[in-house]
C-alpha atoms as a PDB file:
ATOM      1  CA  UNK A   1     -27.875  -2.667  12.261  1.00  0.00           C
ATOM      2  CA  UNK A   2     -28.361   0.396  14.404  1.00  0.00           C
ATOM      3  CA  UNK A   3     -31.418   2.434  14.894  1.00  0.00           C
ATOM      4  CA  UNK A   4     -32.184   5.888  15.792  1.00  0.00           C
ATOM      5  CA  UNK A   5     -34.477   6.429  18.643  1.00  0.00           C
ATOM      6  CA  UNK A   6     -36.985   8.630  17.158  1.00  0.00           C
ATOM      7  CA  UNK A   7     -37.108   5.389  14.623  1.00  0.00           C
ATOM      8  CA  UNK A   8     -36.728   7.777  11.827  1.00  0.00           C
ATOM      9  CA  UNK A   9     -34.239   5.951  10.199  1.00  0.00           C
ATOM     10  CA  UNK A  10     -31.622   3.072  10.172  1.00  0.00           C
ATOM     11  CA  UNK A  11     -27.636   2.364   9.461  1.00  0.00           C
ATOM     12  CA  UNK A  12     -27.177  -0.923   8.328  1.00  0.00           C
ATOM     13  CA  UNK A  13     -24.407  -3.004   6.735  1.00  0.00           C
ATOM     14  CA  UNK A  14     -24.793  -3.684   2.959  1.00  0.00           C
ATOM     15  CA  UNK A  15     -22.745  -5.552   0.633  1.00  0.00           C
ATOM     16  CA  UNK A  16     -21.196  -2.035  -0.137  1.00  0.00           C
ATOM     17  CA  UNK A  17     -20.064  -1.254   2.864  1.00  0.00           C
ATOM     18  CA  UNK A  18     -22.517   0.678   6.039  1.00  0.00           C
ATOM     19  CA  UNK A  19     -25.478   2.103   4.691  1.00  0.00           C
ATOM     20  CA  UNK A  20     -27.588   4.732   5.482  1.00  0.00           C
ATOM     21  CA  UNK A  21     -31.421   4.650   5.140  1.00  0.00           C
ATOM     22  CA  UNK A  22     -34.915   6.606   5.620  1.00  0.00           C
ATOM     23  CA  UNK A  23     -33.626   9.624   8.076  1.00  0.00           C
ATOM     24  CA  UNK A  24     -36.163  11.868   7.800  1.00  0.00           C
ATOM     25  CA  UNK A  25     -34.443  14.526  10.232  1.00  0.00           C
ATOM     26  CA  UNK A  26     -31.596  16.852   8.703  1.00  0.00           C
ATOM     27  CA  UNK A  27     -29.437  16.434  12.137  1.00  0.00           C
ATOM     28  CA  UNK A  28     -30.443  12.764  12.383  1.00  0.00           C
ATOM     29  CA  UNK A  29     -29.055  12.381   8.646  1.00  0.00           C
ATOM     30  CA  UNK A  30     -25.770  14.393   9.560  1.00  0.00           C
ATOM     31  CA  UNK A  31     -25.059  12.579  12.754  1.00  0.00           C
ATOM     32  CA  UNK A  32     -25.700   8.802  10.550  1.00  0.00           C
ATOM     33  CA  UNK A  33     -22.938  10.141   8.051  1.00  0.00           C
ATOM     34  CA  UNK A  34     -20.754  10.758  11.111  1.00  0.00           C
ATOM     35  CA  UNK A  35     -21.248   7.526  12.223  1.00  0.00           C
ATOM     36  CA  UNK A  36     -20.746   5.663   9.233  1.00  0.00           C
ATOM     37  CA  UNK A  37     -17.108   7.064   9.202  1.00  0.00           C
ATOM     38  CA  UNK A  38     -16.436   6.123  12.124  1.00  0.00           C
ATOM     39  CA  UNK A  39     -17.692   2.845  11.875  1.00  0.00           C
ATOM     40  CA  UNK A  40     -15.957   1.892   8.570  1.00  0.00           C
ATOM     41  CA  UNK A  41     -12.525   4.167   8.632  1.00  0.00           C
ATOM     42  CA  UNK A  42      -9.369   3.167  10.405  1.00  0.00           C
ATOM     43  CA  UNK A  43      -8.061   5.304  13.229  1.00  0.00           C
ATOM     44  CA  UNK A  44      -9.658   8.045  10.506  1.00  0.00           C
ATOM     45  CA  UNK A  45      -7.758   7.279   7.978  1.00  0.00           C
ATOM     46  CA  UNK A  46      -9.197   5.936   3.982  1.00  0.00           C
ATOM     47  CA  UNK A  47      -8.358   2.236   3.467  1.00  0.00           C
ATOM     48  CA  UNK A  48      -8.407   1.685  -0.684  1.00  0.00           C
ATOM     49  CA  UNK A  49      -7.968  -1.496  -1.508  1.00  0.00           C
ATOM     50  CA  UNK A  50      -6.949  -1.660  -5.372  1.00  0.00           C
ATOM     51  CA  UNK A  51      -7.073  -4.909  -7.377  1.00  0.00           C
ATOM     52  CA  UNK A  52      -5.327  -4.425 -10.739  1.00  0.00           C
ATOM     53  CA  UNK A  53      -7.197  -7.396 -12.724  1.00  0.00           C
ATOM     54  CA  UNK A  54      -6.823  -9.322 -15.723  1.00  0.00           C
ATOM     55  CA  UNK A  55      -9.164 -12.136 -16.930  1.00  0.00           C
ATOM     56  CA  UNK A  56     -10.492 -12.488 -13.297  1.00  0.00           C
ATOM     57  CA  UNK A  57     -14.146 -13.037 -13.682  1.00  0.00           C
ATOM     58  CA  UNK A  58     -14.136 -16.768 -12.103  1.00  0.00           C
ATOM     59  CA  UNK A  59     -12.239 -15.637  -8.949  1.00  0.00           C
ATOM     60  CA  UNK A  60     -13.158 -12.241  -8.657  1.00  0.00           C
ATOM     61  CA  UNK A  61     -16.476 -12.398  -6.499  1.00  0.00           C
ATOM     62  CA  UNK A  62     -14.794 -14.401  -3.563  1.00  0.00           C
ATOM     63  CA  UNK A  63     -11.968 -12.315  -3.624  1.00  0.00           C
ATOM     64  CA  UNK A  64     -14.930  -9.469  -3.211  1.00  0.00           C
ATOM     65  CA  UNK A  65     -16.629 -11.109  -0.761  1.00  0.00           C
ATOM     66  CA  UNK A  66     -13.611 -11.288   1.214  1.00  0.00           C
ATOM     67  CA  UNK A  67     -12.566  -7.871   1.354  1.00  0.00           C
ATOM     68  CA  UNK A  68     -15.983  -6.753   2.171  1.00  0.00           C
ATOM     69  CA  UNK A  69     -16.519  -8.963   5.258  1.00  0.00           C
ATOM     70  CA  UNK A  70     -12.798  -7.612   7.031  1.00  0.00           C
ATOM     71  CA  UNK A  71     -15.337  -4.460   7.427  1.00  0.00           C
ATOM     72  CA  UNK A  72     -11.883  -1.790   7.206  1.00  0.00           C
ATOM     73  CA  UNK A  73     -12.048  -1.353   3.763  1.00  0.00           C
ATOM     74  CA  UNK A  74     -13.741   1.840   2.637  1.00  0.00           C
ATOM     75  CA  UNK A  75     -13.710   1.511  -1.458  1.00  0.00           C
ATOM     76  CA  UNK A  76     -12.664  -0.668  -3.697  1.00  0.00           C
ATOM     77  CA  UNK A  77     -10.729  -0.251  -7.238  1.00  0.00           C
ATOM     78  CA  UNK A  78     -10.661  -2.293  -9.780  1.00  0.00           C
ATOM     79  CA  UNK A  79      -8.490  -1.676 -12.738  1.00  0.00           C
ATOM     80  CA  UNK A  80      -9.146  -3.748 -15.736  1.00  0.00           C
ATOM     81  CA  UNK A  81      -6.562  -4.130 -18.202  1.00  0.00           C
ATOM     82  CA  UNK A  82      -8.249  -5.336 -21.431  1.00  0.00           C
ATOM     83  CA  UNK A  83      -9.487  -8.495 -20.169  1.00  0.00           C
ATOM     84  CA  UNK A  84     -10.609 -11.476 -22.744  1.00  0.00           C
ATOM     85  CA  UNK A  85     -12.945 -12.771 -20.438  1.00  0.00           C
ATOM     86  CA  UNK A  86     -15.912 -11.246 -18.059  1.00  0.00           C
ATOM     87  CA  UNK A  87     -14.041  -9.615 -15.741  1.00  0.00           C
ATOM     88  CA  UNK A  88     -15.653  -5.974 -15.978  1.00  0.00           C
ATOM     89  CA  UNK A  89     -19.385  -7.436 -16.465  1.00  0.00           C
ATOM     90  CA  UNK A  90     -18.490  -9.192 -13.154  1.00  0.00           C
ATOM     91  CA  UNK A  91     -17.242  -6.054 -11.520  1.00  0.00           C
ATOM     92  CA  UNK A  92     -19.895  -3.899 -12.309  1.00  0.00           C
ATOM     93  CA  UNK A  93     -22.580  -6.574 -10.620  1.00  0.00           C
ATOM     94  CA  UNK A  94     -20.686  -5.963  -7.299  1.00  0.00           C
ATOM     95  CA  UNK A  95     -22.170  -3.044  -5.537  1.00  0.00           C
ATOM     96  CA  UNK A  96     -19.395  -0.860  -4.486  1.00  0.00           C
ATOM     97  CA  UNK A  97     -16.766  -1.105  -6.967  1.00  0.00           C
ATOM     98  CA  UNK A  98     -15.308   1.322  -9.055  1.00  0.00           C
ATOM     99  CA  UNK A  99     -14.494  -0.066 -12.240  1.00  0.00           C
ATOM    100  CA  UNK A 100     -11.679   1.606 -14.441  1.00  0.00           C
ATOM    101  CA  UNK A 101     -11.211  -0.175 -17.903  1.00  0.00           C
ATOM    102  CA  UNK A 102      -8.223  -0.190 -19.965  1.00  0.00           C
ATOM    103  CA  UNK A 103      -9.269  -0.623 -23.664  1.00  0.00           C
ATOM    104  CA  UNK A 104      -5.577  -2.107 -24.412  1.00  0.00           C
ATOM    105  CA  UNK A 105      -2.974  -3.970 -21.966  1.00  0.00           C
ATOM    106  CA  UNK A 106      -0.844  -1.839 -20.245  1.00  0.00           C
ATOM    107  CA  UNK A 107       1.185  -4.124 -18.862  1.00  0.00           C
ATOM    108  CA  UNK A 108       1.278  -5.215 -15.199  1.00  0.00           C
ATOM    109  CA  UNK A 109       3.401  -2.192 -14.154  1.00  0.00           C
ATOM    110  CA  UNK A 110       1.187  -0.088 -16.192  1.00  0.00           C
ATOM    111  CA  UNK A 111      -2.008  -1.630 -14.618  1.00  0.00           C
ATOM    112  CA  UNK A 112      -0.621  -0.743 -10.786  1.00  0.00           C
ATOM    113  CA  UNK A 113       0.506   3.143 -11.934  1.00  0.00           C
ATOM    114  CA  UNK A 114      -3.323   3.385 -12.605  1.00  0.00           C
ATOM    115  CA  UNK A 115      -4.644   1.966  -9.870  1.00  0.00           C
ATOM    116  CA  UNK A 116      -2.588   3.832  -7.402  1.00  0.00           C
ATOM    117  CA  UNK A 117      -3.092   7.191  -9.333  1.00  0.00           C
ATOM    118  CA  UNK A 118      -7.100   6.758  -8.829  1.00  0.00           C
ATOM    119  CA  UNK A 119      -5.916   5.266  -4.930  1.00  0.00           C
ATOM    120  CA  UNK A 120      -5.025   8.881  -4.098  1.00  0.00           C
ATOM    121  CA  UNK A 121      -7.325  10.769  -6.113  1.00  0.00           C
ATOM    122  CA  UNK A 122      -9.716   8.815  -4.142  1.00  0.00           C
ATOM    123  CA  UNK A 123      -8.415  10.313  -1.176  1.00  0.00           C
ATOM    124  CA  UNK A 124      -6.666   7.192   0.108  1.00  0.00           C
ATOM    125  CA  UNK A 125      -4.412   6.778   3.672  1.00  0.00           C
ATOM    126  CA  UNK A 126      -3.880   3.685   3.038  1.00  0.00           C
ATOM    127  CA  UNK A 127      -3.672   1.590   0.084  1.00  0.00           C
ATOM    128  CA  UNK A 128      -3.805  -2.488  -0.347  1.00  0.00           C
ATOM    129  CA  UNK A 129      -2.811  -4.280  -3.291  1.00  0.00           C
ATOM    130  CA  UNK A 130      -4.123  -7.614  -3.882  1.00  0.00           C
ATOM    131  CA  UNK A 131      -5.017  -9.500  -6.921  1.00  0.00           C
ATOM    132  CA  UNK A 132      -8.927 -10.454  -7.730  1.00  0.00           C
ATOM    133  CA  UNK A 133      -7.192 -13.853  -8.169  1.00  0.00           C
ATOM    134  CA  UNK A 134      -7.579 -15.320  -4.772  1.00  0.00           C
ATOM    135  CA  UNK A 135      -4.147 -16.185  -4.462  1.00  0.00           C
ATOM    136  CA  UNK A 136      -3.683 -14.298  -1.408  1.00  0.00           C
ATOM    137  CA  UNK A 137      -6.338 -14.072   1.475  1.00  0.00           C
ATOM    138  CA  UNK A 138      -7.859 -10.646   1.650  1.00  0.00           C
ATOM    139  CA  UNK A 139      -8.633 -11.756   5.731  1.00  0.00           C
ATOM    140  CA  UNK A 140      -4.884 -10.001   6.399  1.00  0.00           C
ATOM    141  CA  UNK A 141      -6.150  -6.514   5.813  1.00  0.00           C
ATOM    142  CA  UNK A 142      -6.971  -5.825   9.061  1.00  0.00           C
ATOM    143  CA  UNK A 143      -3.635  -6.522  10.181  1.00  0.00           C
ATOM    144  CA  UNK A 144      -2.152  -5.063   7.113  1.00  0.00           C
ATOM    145  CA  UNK A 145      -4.024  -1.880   8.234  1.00  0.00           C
ATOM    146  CA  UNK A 146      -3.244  -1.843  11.929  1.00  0.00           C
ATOM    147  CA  UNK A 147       0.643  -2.300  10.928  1.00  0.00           C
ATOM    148  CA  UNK A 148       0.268   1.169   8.795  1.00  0.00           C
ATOM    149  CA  UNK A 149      -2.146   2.986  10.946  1.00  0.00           C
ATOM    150  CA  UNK A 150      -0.488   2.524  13.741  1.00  0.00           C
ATOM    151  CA  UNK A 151       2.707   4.003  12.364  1.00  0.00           C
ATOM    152  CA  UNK A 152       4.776   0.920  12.709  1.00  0.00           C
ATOM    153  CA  UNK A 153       5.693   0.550   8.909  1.00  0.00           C
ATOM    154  CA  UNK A 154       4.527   2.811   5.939  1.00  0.00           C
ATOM    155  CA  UNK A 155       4.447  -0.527   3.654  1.00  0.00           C
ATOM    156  CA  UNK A 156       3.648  -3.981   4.267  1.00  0.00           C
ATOM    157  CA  UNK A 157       4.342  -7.342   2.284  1.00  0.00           C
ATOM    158  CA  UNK A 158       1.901 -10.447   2.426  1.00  0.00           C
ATOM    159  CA  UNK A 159       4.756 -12.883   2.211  1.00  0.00           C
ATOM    160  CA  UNK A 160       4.655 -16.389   1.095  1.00  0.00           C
ATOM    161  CA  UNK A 161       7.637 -17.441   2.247  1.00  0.00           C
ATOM    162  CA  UNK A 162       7.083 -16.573   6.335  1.00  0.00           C
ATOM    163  CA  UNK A 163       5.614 -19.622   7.803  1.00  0.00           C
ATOM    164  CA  UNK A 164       6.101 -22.043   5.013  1.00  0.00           C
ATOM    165  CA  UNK A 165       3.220 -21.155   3.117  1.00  0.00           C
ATOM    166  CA  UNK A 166       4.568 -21.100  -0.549  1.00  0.00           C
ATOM    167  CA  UNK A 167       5.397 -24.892  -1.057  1.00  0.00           C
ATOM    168  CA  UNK A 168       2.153 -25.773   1.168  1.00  0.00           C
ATOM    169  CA  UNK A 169       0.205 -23.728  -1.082  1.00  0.00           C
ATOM    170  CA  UNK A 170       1.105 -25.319  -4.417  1.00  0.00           C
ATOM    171  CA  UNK A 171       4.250 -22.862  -5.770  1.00  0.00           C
ATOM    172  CA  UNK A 172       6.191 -25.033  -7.982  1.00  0.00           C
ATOM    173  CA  UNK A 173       9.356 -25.880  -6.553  1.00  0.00           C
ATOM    174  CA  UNK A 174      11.173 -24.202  -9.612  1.00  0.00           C
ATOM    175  CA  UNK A 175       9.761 -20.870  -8.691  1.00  0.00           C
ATOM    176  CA  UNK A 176      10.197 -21.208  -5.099  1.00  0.00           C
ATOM    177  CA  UNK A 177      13.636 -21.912  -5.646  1.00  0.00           C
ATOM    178  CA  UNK A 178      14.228 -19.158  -7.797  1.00  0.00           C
ATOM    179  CA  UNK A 179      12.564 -16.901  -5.326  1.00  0.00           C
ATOM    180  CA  UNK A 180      14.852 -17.705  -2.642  1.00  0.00           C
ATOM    181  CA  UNK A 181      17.971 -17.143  -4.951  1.00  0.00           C
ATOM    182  CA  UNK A 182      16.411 -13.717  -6.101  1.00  0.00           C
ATOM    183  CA  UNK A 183      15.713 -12.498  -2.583  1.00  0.00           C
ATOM    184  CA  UNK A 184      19.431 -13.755  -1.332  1.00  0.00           C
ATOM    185  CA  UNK A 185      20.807 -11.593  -3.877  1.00  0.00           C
ATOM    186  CA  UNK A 186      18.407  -8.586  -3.820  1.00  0.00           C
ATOM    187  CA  UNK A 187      19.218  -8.349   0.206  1.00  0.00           C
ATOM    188  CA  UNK A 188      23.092  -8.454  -0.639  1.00  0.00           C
ATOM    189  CA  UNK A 189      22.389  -5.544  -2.716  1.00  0.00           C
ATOM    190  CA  UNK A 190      19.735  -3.704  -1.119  1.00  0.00           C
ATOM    191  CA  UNK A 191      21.422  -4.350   2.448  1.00  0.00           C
ATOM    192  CA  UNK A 192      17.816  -5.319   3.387  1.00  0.00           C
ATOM    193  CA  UNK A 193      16.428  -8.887   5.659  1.00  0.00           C
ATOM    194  CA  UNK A 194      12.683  -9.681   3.521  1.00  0.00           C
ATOM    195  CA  UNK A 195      11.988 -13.160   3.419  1.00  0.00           C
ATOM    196  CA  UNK A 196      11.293 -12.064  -0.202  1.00  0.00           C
ATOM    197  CA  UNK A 197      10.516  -9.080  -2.639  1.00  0.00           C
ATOM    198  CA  UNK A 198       7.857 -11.024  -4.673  1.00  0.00           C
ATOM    199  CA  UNK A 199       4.546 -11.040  -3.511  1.00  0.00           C
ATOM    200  CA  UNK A 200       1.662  -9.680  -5.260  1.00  0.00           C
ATOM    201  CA  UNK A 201       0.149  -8.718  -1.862  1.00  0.00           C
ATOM    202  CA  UNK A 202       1.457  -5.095  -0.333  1.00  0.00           C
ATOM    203  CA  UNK A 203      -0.045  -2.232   1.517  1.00  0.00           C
ATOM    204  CA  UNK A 204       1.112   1.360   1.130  1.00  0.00           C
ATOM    205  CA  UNK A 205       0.733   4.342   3.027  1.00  0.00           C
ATOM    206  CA  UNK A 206      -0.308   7.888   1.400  1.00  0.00           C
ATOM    207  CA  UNK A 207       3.418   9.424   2.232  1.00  0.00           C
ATOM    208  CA  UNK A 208       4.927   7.004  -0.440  1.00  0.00           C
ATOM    209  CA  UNK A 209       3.123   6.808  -3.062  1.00  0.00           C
ATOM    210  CA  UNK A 210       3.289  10.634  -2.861  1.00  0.00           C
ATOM    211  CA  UNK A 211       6.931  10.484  -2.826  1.00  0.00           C
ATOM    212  CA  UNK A 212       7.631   8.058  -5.363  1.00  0.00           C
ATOM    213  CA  UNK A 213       7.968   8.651  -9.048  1.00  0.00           C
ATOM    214  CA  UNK A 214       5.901   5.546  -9.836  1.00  0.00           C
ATOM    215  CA  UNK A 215       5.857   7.241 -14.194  1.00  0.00           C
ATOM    216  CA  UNK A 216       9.341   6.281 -14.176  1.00  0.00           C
ATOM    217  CA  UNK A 217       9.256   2.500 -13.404  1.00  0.00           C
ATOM    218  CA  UNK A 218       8.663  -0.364 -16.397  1.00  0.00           C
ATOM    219  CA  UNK A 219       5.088  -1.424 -17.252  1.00  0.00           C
ATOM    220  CA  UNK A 220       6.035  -4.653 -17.119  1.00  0.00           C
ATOM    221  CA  UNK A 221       6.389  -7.319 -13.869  1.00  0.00           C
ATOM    222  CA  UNK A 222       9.373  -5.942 -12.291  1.00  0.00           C
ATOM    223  CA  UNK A 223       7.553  -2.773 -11.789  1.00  0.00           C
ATOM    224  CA  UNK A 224       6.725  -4.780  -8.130  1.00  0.00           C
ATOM    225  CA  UNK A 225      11.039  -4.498  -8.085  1.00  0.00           C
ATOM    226  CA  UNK A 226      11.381  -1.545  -8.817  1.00  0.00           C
ATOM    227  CA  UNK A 227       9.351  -0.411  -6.462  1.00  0.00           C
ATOM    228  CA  UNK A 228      10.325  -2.118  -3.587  1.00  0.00           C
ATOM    229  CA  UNK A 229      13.837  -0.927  -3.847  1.00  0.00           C
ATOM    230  CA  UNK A 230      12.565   2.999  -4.346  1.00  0.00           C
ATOM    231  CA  UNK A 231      10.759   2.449  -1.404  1.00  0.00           C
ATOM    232  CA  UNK A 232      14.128   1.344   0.934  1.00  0.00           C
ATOM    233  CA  UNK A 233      15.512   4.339  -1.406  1.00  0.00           C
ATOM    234  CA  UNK A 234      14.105   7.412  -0.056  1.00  0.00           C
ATOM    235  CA  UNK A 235      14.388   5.550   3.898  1.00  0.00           C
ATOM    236  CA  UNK A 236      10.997   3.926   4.546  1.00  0.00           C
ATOM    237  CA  UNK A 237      10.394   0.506   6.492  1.00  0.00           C
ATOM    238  CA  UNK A 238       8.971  -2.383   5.304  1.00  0.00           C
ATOM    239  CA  UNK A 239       7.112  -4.793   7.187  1.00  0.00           C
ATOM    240  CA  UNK A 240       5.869  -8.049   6.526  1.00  0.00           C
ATOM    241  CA  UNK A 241       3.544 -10.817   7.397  1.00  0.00           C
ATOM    242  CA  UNK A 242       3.068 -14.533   6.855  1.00  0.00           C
ATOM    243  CA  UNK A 243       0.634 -15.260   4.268  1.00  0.00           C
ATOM    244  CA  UNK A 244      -1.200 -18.491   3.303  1.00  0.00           C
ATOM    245  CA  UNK A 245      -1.230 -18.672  -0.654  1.00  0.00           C
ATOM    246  CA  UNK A 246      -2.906 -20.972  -3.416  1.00  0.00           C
ATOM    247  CA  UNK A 247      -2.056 -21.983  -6.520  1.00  0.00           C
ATOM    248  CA  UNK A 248      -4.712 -23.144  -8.777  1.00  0.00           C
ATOM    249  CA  UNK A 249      -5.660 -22.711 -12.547  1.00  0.00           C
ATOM    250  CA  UNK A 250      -7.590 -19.552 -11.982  1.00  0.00           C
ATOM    251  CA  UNK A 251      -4.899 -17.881 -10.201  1.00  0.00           C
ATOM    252  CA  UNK A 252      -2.602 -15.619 -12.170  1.00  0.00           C
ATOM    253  CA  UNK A 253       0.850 -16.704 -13.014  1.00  0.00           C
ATOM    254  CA  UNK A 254       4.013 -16.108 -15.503  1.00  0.00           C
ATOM    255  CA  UNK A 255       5.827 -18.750 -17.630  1.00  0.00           C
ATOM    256  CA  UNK A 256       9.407 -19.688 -17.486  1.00  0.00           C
ATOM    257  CA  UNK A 257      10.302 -17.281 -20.515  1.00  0.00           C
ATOM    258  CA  UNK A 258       8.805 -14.285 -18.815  1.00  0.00           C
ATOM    259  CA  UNK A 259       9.941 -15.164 -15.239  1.00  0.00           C
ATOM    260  CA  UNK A 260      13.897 -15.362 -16.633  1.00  0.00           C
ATOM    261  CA  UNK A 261      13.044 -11.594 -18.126  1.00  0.00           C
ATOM    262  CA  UNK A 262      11.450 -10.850 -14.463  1.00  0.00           C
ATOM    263  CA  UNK A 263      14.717 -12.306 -12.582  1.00  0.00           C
ATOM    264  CA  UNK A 264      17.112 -10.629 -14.870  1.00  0.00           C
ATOM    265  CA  UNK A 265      15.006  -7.465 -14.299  1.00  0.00           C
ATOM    266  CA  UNK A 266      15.093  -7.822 -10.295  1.00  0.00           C
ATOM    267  CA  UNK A 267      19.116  -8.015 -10.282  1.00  0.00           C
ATOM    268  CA  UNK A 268      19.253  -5.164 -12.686  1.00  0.00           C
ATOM    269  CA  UNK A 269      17.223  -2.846 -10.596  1.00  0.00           C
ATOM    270  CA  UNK A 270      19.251  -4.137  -7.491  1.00  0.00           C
ATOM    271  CA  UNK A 271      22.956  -3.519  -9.116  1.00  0.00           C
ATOM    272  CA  UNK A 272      21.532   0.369  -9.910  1.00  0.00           C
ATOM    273  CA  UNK A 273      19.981   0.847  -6.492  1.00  0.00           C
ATOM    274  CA  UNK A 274      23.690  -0.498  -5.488  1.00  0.00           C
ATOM    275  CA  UNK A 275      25.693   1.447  -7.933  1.00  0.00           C
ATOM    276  CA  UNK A 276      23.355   4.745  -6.920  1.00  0.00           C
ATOM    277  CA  UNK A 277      24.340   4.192  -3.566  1.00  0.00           C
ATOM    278  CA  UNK A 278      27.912   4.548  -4.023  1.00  0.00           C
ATOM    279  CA  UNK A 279      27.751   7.543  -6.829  1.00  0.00           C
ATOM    280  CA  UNK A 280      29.170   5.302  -9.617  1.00  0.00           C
ATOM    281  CA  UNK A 281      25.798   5.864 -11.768  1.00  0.00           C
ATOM    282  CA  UNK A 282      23.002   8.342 -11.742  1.00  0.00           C
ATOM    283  CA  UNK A 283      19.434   6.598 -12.162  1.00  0.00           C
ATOM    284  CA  UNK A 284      16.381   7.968 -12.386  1.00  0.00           C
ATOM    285  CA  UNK A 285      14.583   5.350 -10.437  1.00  0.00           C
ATOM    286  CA  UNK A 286      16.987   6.574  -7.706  1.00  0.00           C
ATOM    287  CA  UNK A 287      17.373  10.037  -7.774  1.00  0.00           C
ATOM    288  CA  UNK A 288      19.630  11.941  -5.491  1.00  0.00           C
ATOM    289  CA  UNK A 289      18.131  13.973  -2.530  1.00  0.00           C
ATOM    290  CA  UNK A 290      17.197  17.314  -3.247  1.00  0.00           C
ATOM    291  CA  UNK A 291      19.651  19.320  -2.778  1.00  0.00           C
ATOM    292  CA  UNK A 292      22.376  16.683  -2.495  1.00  0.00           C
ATOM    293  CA  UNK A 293      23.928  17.399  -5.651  1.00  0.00           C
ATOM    294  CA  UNK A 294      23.774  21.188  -4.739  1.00  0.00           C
ATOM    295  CA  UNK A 295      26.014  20.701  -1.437  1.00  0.00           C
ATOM    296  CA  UNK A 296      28.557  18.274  -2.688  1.00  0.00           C
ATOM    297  CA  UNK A 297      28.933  21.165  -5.424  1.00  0.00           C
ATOM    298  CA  UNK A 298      29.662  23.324  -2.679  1.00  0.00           C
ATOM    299  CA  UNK A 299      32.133  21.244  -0.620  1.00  0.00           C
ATOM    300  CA  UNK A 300      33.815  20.948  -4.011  1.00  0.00           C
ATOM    301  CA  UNK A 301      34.015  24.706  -4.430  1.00  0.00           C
ATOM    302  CA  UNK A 302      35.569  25.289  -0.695  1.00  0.00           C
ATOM    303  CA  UNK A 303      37.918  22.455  -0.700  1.00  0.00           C
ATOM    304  CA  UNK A 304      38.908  23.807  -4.487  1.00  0.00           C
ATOM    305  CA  UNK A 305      38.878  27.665  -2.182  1.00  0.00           C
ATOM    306  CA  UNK A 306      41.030  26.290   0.713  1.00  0.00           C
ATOM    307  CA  UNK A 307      43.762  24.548  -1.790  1.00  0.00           C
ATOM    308  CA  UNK A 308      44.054  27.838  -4.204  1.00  0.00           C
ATOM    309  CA  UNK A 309      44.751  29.740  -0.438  1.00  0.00           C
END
């Protein structure tokens, strides 16, 4: 808590996030807004943390509580996507949230397109993904933050695999197995070194979210694919750290029949990220540079200019 000296008026910390109270004095009230950014922004820059939620209501308030007590995180969005349960009545108990309801399922994919849309109309620098599951610990978003902040990667994976944490954490071995397979294969075609492409956990920076065309990937799981590989597309780093994980009833999950779909998906959007690379197929998850297509047309023309001569 922090108090003015004319005792006019306090900042304090709230479940919310800082707080400002009882200035009577116009400057004193200016200079407490000042300070609250600067107490709750990173290196001036808006951390969003998004949480695109489905039938979270028993996990959702420790997952809350979490995030608030890292103190970096200056709003939180919560995207519900038709839940059966009490997932927005939850939500809108916690002071600080802003709730967006979908009236019908959009799909994973189509949950995170929303969430990331309201991310940057929210005037987000940086943007963390977690689930309202508790499957991942929120207590990595400071370091999450610092990575991006500090400019040393413009996206950041909470992985389960660094450190041992998947098998330690409950994954059944069928999954992790198939994740290591998946992530072999994805690297041979993405010409990439992650420990693994499927974590729920990420952070973005502004820039690529920007640049992405987010519309164009599938509603479905391997939207998380997809977008992984249009990141290492258009150039950008990822980083990663080692993240402890739990597996538990509550926490979200896919069967077998929809993590075949997922797997298949994964190795199709690697083999056109591969194919793009080499100009045997045009995609529009992997568009050409601008003005790529306009140069090689004119190379064509000259070399077609210096063989006519």
């Amino acid at each position: 808590m922090f108090g003015n000296a004319g005792g006019m008026g306090r900042i304090a910390r709230g479940n919310g996030g800082w707080i400002q109270e009882d200035f009577e004095d116009p400057h004193c009230a200016q200079a407490g807004k000042l300070l609250i950014l600067w107490l709750v922004m990173y290196r001036d820059k808006k951390v969003v943390v998004v949480m695109p939620a489905y039938n979270a209501a028993k996990t959702l308030r420790q997952t809350y509580a979490e995030v608030r007590e890292q103190g970096l995180v200056d709003t939180i969005i919560l995207v519900d996507d038709g839940s059966r349960d009490d997932t927005v009545e939850v939500a809108r108990s916690l002071e600080g949230i802003q709730v967006h309801v979908h009236e019908v399922n959009k799909g994973y994919g189509g949950n995170q397109k929303t969430c990331y849309r309201l991310a940057l109309q929210a005037g987000a620098d940086v943007i963390i993904m977690i689930h309202p599951d508790y499957q991942y610990t929120p207590k990595l978003i400071p370091a999450m933050v610092s990575i991006i902040g500090n400019g040393l990667h413009p996206c950041v994976l909470g992985s389960r695999i660094l450190g041992g944490y998947a098998l330690k954490g409950g994954m059944p071995l069928w999954k992790y197995l198939s994740n290591r397979v998946l992530t072999l294969l994805e690297n041979v075609l993405l010409w990439e070194k992650l420990s693994e492409y499927h974590t729920g956990y990420r952070a973005f920076s502004r820039q690529i979210l920007e640049q992405l065309h987010l519309e164009r990937n599938s509603d479905d799981f391997v939207f998380d694919n997809q977008m992984l590989a249009q990141i290492l597309w258009h150039g950008f780093t990822i980083g990663e750290v080692s993240c402890p994980t739990k597996y538990f009833p509550e926490a979200s999950s896919i069967n077998l029949r929809r993590s075949i779909k997922y797997g298949v998906g994964c190795l199709a959007t690697g083999l056109k990220f591969r194919l793009a690379k080499w100009g045997v197929v045009r995609s529009a998850l992997f568009p050409k540079e601008r003005g790529a297509g306009e140069r090689e047309e004119r190379l064509e023309q000259a070399a077609s200019v210096e063989r006519g001569a």
